[in-house]
PDB file of N, CA and C in Angstrom:
ATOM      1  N   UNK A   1      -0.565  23.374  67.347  1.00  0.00           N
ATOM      2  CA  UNK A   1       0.440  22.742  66.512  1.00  0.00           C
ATOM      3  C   UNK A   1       0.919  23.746  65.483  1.00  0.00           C
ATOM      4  N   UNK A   2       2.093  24.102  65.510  1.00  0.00           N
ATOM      5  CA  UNK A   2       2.671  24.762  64.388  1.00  0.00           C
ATOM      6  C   UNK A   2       3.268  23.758  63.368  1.00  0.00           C
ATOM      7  N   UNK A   3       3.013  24.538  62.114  1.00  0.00           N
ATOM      8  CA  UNK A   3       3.728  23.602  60.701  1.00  0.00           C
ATOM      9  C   UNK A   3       4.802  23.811  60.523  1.00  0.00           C
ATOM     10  N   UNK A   4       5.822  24.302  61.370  1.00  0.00           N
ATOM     11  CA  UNK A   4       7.564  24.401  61.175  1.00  0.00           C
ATOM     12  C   UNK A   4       7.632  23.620  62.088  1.00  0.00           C
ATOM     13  N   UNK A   5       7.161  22.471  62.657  1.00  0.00           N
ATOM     14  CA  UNK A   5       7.970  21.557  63.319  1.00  0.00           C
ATOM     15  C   UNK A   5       7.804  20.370  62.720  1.00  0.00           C
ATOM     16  N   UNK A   6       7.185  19.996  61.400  1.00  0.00           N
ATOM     17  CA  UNK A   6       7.122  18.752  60.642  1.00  0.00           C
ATOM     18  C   UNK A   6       8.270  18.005  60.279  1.00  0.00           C
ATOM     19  N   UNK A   7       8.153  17.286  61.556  1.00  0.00           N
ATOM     20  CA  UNK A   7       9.397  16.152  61.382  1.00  0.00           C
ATOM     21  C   UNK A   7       9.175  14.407  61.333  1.00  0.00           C
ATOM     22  N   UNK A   8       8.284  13.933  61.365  1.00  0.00           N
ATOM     23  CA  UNK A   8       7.584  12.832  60.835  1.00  0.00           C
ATOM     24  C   UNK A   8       6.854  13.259  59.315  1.00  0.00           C
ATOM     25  N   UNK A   9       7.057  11.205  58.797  1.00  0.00           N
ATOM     26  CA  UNK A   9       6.683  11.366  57.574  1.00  0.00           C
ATOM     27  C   UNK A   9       5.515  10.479  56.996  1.00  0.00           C
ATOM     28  N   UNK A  10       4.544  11.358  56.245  1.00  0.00           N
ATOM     29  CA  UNK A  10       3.563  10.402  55.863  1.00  0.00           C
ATOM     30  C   UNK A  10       3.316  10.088  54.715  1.00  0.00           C
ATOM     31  N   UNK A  11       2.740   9.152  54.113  1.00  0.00           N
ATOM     32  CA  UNK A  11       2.374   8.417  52.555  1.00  0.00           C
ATOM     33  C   UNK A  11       1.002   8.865  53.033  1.00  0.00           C
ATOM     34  N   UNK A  12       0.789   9.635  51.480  1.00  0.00           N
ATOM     35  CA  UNK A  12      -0.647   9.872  50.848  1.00  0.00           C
ATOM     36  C   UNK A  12      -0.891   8.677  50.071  1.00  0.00           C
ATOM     37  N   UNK A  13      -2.188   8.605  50.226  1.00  0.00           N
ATOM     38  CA  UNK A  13      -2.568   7.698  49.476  1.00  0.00           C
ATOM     39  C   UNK A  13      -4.342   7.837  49.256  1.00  0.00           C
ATOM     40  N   UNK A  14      -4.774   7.896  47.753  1.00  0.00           N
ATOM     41  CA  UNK A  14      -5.971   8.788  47.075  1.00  0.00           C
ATOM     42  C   UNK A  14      -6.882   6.885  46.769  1.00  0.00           C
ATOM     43  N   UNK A  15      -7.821   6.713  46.385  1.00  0.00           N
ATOM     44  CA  UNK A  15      -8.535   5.767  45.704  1.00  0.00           C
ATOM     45  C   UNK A  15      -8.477   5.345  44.526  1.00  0.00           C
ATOM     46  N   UNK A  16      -8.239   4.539  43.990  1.00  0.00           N
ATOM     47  CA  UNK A  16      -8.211   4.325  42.429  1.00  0.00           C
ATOM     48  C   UNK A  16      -9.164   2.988  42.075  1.00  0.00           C
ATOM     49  N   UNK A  17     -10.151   3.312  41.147  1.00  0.00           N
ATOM     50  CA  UNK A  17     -11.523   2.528  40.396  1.00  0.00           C
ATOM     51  C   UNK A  17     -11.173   1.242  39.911  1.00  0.00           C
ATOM     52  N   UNK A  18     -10.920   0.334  40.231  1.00  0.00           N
ATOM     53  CA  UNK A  18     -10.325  -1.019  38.883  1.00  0.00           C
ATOM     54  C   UNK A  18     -11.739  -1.851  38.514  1.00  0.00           C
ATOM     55  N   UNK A  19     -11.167  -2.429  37.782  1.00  0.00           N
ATOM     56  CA  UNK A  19     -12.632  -3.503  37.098  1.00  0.00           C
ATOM     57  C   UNK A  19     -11.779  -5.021  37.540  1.00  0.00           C
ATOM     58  N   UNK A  20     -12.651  -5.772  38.420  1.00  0.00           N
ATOM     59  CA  UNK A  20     -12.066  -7.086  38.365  1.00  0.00           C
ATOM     60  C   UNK A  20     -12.779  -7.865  37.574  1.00  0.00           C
ATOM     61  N   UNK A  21     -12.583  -9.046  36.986  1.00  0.00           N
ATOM     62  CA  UNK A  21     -12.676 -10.106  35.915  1.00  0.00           C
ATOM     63  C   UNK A  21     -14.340 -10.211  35.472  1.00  0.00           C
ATOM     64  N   UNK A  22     -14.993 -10.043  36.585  1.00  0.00           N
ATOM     65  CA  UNK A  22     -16.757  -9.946  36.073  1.00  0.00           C
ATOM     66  C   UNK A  22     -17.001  -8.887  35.635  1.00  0.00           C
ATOM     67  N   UNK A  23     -16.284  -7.684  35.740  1.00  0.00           N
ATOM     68  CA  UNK A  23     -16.551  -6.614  35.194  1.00  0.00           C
ATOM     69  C   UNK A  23     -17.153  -5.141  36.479  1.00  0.00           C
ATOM     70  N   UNK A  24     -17.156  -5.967  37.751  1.00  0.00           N
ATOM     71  CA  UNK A  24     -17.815  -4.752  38.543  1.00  0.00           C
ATOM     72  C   UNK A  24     -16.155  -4.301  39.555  1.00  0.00           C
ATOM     73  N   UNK A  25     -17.027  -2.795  39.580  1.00  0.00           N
ATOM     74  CA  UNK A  25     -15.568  -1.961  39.967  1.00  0.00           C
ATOM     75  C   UNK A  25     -15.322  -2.102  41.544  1.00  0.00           C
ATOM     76  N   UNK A  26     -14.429  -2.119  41.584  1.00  0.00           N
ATOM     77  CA  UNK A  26     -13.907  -1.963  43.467  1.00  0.00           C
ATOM     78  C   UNK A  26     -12.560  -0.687  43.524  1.00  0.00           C
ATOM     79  N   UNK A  27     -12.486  -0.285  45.103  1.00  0.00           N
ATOM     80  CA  UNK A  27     -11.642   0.581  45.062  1.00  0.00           C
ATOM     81  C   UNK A  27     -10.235   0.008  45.415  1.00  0.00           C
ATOM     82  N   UNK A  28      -9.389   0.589  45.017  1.00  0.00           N
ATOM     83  CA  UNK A  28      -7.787  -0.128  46.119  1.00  0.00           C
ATOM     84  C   UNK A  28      -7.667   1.484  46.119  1.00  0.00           C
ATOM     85  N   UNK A  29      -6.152   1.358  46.716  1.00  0.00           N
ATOM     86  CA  UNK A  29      -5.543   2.730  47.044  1.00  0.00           C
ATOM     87  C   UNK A  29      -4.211   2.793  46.461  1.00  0.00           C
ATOM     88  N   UNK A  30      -3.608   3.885  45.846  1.00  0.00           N
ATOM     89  CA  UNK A  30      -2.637   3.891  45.424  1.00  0.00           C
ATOM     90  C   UNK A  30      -1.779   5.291  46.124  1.00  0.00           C
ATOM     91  N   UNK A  31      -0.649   4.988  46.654  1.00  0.00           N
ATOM     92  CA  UNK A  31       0.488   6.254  47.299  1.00  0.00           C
ATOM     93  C   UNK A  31       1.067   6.985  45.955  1.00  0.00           C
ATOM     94  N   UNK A  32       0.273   8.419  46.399  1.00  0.00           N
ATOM     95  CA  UNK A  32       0.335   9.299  45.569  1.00  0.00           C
ATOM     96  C   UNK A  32       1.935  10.335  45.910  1.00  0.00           C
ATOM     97  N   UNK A  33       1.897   9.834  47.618  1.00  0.00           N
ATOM     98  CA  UNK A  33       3.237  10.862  47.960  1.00  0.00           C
ATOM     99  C   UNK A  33       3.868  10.087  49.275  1.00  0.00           C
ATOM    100  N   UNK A  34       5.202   9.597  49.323  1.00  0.00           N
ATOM    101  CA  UNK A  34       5.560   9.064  49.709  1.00  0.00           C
ATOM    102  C   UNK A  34       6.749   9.838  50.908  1.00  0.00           C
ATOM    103  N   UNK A  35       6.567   9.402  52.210  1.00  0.00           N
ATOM    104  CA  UNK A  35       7.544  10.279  52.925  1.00  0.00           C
ATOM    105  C   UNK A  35       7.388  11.876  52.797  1.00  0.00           C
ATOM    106  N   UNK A  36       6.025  12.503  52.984  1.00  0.00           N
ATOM    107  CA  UNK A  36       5.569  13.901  52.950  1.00  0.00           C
ATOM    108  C   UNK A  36       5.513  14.304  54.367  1.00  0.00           C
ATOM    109  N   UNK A  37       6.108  15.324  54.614  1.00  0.00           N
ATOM    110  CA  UNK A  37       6.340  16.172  55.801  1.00  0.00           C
ATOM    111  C   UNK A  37       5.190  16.145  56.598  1.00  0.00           C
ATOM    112  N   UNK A  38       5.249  15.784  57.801  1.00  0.00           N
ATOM    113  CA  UNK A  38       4.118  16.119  58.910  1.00  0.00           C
ATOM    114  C   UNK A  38       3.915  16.249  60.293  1.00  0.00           C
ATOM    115  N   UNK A  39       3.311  16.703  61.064  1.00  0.00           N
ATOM    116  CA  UNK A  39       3.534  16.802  62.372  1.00  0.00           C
ATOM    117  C   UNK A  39       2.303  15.955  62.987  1.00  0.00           C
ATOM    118  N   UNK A  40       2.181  15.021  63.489  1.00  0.00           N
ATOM    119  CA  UNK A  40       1.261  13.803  63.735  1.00  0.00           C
ATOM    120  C   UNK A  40       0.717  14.174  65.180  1.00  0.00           C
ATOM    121  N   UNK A  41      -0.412  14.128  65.963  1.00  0.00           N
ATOM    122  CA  UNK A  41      -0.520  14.226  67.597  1.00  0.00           C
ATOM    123  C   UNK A  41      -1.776  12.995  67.385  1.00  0.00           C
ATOM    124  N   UNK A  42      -1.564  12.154  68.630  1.00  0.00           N
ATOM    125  CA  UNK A  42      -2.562  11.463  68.888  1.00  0.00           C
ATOM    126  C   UNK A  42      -3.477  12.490  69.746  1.00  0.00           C
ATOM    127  N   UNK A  43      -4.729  12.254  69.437  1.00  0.00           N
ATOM    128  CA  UNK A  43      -5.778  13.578  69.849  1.00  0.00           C
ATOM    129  C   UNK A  43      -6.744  12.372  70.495  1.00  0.00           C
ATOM    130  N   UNK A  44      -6.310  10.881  70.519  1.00  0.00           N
ATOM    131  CA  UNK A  44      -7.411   9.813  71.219  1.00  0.00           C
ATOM    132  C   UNK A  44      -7.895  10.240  72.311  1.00  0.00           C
ATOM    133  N   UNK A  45      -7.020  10.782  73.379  1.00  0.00           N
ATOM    134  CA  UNK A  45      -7.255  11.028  74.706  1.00  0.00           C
ATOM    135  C   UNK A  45      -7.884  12.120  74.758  1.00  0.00           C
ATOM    136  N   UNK A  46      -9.005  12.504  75.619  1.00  0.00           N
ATOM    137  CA  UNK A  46      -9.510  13.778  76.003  1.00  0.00           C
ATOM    138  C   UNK A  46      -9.836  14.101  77.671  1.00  0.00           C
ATOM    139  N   UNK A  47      -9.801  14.720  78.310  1.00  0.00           N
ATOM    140  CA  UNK A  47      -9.890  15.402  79.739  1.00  0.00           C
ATOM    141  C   UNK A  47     -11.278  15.275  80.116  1.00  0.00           C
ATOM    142  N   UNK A  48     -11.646  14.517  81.044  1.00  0.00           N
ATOM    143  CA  UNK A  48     -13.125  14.911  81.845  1.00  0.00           C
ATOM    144  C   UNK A  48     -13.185  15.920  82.617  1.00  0.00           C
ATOM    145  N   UNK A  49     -14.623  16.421  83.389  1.00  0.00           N
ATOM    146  CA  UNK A  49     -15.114  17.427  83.645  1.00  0.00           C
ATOM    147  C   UNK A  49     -13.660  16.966  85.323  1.00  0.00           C
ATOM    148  N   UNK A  50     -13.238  15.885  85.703  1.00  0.00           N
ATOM    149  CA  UNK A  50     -12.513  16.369  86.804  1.00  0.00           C
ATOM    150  C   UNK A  50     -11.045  16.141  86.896  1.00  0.00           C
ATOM    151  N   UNK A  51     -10.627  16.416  85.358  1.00  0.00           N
ATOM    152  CA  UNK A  51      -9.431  16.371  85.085  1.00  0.00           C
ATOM    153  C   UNK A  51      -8.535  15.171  84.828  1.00  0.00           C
ATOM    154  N   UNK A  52      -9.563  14.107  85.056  1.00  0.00           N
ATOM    155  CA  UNK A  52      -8.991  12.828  84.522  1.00  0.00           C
ATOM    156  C   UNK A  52      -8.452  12.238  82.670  1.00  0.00           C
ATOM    157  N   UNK A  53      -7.726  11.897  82.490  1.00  0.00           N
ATOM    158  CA  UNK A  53      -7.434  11.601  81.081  1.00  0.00           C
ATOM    159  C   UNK A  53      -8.208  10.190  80.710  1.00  0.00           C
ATOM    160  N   UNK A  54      -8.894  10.594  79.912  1.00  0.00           N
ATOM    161  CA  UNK A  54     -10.082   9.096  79.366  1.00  0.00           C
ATOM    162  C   UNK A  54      -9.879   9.265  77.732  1.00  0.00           C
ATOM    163  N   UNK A  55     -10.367   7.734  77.082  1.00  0.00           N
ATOM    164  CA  UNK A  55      -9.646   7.679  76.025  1.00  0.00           C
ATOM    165  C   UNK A  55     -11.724   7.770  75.117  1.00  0.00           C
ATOM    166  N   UNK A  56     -10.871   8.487  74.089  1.00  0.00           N
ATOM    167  CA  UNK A  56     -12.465   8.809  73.425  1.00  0.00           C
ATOM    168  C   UNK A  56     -13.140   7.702  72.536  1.00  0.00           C
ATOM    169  N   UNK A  57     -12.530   6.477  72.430  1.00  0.00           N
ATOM    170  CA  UNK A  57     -13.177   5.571  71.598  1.00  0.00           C
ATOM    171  C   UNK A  57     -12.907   5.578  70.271  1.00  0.00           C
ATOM    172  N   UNK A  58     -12.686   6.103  69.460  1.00  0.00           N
ATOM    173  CA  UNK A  58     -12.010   5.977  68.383  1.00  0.00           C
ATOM    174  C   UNK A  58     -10.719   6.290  68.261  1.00  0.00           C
ATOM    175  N   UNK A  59      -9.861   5.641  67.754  1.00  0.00           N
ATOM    176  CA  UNK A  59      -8.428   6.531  67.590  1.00  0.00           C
ATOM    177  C   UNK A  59      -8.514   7.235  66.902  1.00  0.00           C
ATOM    178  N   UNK A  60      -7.938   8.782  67.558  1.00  0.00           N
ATOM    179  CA  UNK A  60      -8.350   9.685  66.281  1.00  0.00           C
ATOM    180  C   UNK A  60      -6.612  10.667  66.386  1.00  0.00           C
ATOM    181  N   UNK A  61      -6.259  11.096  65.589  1.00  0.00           N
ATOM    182  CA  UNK A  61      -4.632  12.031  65.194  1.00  0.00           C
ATOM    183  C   UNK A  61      -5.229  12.869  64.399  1.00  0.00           C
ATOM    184  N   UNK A  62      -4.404  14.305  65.189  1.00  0.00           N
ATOM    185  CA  UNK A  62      -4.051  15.576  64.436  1.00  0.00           C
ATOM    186  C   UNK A  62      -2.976  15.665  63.520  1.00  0.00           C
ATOM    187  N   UNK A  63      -3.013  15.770  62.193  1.00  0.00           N
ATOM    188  CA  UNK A  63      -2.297  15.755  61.544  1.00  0.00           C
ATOM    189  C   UNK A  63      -1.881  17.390  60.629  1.00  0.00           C
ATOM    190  N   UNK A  64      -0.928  17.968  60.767  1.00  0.00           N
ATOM    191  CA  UNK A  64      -0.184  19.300  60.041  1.00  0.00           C
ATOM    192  C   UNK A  64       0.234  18.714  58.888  1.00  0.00           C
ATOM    193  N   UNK A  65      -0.102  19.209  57.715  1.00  0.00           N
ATOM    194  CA  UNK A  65       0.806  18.971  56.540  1.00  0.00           C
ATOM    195  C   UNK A  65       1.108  19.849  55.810  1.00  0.00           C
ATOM    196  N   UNK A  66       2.233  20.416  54.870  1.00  0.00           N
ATOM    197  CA  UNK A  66       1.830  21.337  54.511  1.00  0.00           C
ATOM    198  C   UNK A  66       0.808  21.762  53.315  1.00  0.00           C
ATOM    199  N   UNK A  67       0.117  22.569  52.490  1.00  0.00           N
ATOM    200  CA  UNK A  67      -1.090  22.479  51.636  1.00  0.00           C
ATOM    201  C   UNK A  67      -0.215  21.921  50.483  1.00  0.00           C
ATOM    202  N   UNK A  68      -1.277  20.977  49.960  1.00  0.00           N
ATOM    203  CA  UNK A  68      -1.134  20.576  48.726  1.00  0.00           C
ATOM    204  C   UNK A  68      -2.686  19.694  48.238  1.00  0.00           C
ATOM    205  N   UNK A  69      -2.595  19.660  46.972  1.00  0.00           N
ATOM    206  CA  UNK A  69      -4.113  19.127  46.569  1.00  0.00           C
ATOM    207  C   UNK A  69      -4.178  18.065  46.334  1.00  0.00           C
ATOM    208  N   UNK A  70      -3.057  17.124  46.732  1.00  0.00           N
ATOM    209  CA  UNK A  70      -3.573  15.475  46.500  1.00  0.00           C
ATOM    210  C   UNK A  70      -4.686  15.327  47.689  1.00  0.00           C
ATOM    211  N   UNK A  71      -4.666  16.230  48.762  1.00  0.00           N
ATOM    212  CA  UNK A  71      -5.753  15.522  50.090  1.00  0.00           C
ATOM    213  C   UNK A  71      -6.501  16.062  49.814  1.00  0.00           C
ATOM    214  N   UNK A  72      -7.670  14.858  50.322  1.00  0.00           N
ATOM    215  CA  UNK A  72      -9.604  15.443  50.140  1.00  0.00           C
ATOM    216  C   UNK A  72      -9.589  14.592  51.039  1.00  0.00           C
ATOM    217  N   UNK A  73     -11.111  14.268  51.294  1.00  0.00           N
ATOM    218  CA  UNK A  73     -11.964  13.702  52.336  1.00  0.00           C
ATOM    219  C   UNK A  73     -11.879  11.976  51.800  1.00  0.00           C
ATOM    220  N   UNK A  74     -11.474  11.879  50.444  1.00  0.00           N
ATOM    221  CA  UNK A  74     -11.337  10.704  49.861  1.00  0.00           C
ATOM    222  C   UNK A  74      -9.757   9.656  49.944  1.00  0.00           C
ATOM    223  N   UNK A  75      -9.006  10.865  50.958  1.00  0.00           N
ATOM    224  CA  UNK A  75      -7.525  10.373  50.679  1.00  0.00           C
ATOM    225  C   UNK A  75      -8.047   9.341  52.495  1.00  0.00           C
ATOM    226  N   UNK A  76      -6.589   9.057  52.194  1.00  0.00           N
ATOM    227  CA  UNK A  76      -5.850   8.083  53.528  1.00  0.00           C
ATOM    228  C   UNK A  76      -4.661   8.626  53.956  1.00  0.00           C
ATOM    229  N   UNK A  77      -3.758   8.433  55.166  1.00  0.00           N
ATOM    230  CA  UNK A  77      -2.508   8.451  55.439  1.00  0.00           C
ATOM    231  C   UNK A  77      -2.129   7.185  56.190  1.00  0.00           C
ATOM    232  N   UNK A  78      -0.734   6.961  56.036  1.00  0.00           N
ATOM    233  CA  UNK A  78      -0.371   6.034  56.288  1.00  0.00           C
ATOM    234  C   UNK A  78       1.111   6.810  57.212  1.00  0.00           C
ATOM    235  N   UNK A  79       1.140   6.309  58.809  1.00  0.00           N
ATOM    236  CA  UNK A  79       1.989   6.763  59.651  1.00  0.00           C
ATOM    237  C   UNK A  79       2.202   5.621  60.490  1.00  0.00           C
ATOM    238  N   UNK A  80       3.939   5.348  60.589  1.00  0.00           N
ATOM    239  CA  UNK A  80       4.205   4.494  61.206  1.00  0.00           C
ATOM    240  C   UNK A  80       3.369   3.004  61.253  1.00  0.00           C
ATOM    241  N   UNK A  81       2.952   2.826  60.002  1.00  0.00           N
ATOM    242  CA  UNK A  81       2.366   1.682  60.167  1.00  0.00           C
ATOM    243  C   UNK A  81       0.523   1.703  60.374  1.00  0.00           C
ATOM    244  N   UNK A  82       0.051   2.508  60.809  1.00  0.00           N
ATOM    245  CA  UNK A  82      -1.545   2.968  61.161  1.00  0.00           C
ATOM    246  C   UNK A  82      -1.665   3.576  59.826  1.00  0.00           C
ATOM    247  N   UNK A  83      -2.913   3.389  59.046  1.00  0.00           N
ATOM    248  CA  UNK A  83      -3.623   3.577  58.247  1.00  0.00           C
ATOM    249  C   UNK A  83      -5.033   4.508  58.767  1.00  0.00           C
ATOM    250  N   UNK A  84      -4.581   5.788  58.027  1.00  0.00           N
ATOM    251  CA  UNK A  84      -5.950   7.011  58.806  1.00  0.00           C
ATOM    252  C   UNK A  84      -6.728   7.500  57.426  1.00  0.00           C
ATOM    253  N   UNK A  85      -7.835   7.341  57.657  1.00  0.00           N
ATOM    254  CA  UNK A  85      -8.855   8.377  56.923  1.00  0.00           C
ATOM    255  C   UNK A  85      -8.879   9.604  57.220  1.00  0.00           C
ATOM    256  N   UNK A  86      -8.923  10.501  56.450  1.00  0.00           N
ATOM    257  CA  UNK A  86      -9.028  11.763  56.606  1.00  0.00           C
ATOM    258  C   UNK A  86     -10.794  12.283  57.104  1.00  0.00           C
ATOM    259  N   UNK A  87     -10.996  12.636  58.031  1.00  0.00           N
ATOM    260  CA  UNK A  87     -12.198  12.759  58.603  1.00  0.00           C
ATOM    261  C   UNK A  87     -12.746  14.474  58.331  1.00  0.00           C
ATOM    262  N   UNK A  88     -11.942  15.509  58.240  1.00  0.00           N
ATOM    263  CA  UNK A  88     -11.877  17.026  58.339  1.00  0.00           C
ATOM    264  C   UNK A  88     -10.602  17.497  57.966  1.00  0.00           C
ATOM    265  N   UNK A  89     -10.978  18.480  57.122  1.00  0.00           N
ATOM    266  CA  UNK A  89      -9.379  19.646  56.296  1.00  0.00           C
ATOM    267  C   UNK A  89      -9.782  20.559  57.157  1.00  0.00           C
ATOM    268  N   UNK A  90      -8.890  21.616  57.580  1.00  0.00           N
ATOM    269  CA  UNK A  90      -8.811  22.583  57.505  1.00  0.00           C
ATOM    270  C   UNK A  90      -8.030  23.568  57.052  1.00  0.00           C
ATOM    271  N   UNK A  91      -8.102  24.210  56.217  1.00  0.00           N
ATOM    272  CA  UNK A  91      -7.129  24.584  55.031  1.00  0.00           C
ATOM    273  C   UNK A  91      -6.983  26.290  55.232  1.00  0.00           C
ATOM    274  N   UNK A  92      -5.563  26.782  55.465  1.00  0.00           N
ATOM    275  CA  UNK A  92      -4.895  27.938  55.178  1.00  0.00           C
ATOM    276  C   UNK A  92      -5.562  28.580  54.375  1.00  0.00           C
ATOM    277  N   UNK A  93      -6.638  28.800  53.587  1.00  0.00           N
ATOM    278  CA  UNK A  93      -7.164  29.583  52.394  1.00  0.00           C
ATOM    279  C   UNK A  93      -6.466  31.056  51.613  1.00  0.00           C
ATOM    280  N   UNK A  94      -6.078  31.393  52.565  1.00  0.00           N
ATOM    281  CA  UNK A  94      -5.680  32.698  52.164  1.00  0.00           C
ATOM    282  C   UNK A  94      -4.636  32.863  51.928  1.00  0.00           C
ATOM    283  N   UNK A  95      -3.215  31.922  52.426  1.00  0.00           N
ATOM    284  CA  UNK A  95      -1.694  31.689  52.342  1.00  0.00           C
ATOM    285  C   UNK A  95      -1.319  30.669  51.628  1.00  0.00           C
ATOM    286  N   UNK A  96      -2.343  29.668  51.767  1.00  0.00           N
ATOM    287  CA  UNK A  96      -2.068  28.195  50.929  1.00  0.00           C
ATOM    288  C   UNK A  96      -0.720  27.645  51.698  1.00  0.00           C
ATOM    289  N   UNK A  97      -0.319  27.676  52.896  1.00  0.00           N
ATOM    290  CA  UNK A  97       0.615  27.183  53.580  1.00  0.00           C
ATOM    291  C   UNK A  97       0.729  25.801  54.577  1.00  0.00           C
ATOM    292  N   UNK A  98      -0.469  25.577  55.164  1.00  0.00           N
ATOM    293  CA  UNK A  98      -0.659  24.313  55.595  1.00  0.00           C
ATOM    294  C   UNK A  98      -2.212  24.060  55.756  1.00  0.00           C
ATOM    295  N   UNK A  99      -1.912  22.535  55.933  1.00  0.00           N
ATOM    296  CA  UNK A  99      -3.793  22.127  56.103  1.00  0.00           C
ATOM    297  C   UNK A  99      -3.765  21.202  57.543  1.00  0.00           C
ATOM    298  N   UNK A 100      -4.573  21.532  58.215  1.00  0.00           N
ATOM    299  CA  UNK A 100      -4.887  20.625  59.718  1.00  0.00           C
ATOM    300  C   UNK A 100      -5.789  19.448  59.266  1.00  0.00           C
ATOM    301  N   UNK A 101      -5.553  18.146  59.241  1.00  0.00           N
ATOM    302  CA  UNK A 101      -5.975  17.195  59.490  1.00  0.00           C
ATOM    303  C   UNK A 101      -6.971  16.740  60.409  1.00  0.00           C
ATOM    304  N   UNK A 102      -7.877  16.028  60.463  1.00  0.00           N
ATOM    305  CA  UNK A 102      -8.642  15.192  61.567  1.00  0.00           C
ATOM    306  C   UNK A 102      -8.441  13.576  61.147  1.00  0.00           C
ATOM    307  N   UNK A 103      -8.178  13.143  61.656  1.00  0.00           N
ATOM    308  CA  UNK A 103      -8.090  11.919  61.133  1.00  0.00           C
ATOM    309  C   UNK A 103      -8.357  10.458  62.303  1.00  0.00           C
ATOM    310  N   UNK A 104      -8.910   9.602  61.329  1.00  0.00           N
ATOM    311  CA  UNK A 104      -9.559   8.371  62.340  1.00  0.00           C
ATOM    312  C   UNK A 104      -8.843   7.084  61.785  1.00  0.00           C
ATOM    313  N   UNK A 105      -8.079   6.114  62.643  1.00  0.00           N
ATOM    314  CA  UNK A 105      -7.403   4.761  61.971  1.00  0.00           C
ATOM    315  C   UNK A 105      -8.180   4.084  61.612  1.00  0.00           C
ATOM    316  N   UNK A 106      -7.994   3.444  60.492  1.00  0.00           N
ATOM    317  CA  UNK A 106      -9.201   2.825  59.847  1.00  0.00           C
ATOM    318  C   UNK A 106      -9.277   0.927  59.935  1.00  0.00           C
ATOM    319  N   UNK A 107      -7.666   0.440  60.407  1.00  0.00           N
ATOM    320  CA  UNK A 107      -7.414  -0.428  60.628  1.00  0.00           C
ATOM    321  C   UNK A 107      -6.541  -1.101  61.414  1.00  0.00           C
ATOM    322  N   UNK A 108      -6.191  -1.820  62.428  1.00  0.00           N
ATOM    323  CA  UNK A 108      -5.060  -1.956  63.638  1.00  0.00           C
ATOM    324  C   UNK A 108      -5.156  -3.481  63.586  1.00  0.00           C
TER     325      UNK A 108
END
């Protein structure tokens, strides 16, 4: 996947702490970036040893974005409607130009 073809768009979205009425905390999520550049692949499917296409049991998408520091292991994305946890970064370190995604839907 190259990051010059980011033409789908995704909402970041990070955790935020609230206190409800008894006083104990829960998380919600709040969209930190709305309509952010990305290149999405469903990565569900994987190849057996005789070339058959079988589906791996979790839904899981490759996601390109380009680097920025709202994403951690604590964010979400939201694409076309599917809601993904971020499962694995892999991050440009040396250019700071894009980060590879792993990501698992967290709800359907």
């Amino acid at each position: 996947m190259r990051a010059g073809q980011m033409r789908q768009r995704v909402d970041i979205q990070n955790p935020v702490t609230q206190t409800d009425s008894t006083g104990q905390d829960f998380f919600t999520y709040s969209t930190d970036a709305s309509g952010f550049p990305a290149m999405v692949r469903n990565a569900t499917q994987t190849k057996s040893e005789d070339g058959y296409i079988q589906n791996s049991g979790q839904e899981t998408y490759d996601v390109v974005v380009r680097y920025t520091p709202l994403l951690d292991y604590n964010s979400r994305l939201v694409y076309e409607g599917l809601t993904m946890s971020v499962v694995s970064i892999v991050r440009d370190l040396e250019l700071k130009h894009s980060m590879t995604l792993k990501c698992e839907v967290v709800d359907r």
